[in-house]
Protein backbone atom coordinates (compact mmCIF):
# COMPACT_ATOMS: atom_id res chain seq x y z
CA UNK A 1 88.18 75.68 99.46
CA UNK A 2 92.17 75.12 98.95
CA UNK A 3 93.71 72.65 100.94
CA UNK A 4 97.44 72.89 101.36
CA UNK A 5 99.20 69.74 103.25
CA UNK A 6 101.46 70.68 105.67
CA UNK A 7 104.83 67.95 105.60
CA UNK A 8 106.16 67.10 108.37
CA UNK A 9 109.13 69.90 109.92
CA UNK A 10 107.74 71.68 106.90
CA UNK A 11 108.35 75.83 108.24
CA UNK A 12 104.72 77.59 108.09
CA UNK A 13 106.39 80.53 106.26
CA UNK A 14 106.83 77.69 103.22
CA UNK A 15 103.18 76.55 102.90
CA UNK A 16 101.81 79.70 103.32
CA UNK A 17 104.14 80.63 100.19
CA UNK A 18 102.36 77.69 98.52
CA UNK A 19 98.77 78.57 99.83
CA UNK A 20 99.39 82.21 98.61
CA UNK A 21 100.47 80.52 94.43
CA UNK A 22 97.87 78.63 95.06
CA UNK A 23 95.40 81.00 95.80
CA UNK A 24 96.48 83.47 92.88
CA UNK A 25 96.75 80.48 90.66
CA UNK A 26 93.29 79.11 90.63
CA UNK A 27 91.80 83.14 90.09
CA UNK A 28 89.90 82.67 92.98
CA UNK A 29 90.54 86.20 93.86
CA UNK A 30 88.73 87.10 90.28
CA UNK A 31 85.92 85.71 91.47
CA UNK A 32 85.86 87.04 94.43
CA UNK A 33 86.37 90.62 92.78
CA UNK A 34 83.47 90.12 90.09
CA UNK A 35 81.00 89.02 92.67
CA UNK A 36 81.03 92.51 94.67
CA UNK A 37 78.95 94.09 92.71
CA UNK A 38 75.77 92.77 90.43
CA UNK A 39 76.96 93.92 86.52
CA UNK A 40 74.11 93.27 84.20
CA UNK A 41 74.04 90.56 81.46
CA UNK A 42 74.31 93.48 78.53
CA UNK A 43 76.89 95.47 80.54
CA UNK A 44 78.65 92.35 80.23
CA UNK A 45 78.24 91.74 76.54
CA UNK A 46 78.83 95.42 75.30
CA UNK A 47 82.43 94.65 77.66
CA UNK A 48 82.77 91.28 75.44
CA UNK A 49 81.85 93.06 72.37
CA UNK A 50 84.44 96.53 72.74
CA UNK A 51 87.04 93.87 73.89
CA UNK A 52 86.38 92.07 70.90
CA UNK A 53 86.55 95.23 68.69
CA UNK A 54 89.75 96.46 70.36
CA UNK A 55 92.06 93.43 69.31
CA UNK A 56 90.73 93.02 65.95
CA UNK A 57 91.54 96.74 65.30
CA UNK A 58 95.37 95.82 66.91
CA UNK A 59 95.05 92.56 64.72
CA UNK A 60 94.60 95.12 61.44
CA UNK A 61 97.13 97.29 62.30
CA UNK A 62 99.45 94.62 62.54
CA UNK A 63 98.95 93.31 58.99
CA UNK A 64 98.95 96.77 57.53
């Protein structure tokens, strides 16, 4: 749970601001978004694994 501190004569429009960083800042909303729907554990490792494979194939273009 975030807790923002409101200052005193602080304007509501400000710590909402800082509530909203907040909120984006500690992903959160990622979580939030990943725990809608059950993926299973080797849906989630093939994901890993192509991820994986993309960037080493960007990685070898670079050098080339």
């Amino acid at each position: 749970m975030l807790i923002i501190p409101v200052k005193d004569g602080e304007n509501i429009d400000r710590a909402l601001k800082r509530y909203k960083r907040k909120f984006v800042r500690t992903t959160i909303k990622n979580q939030l978004q990943e725990r809608k729907y059950y993926t299973k554990p080797s849906v989630v490792r093939r994901a890993q694994v192509q991820k994986a494979q993309y960037i080493q194939s960007l990685r070898d273009a670079e050098e080339v």
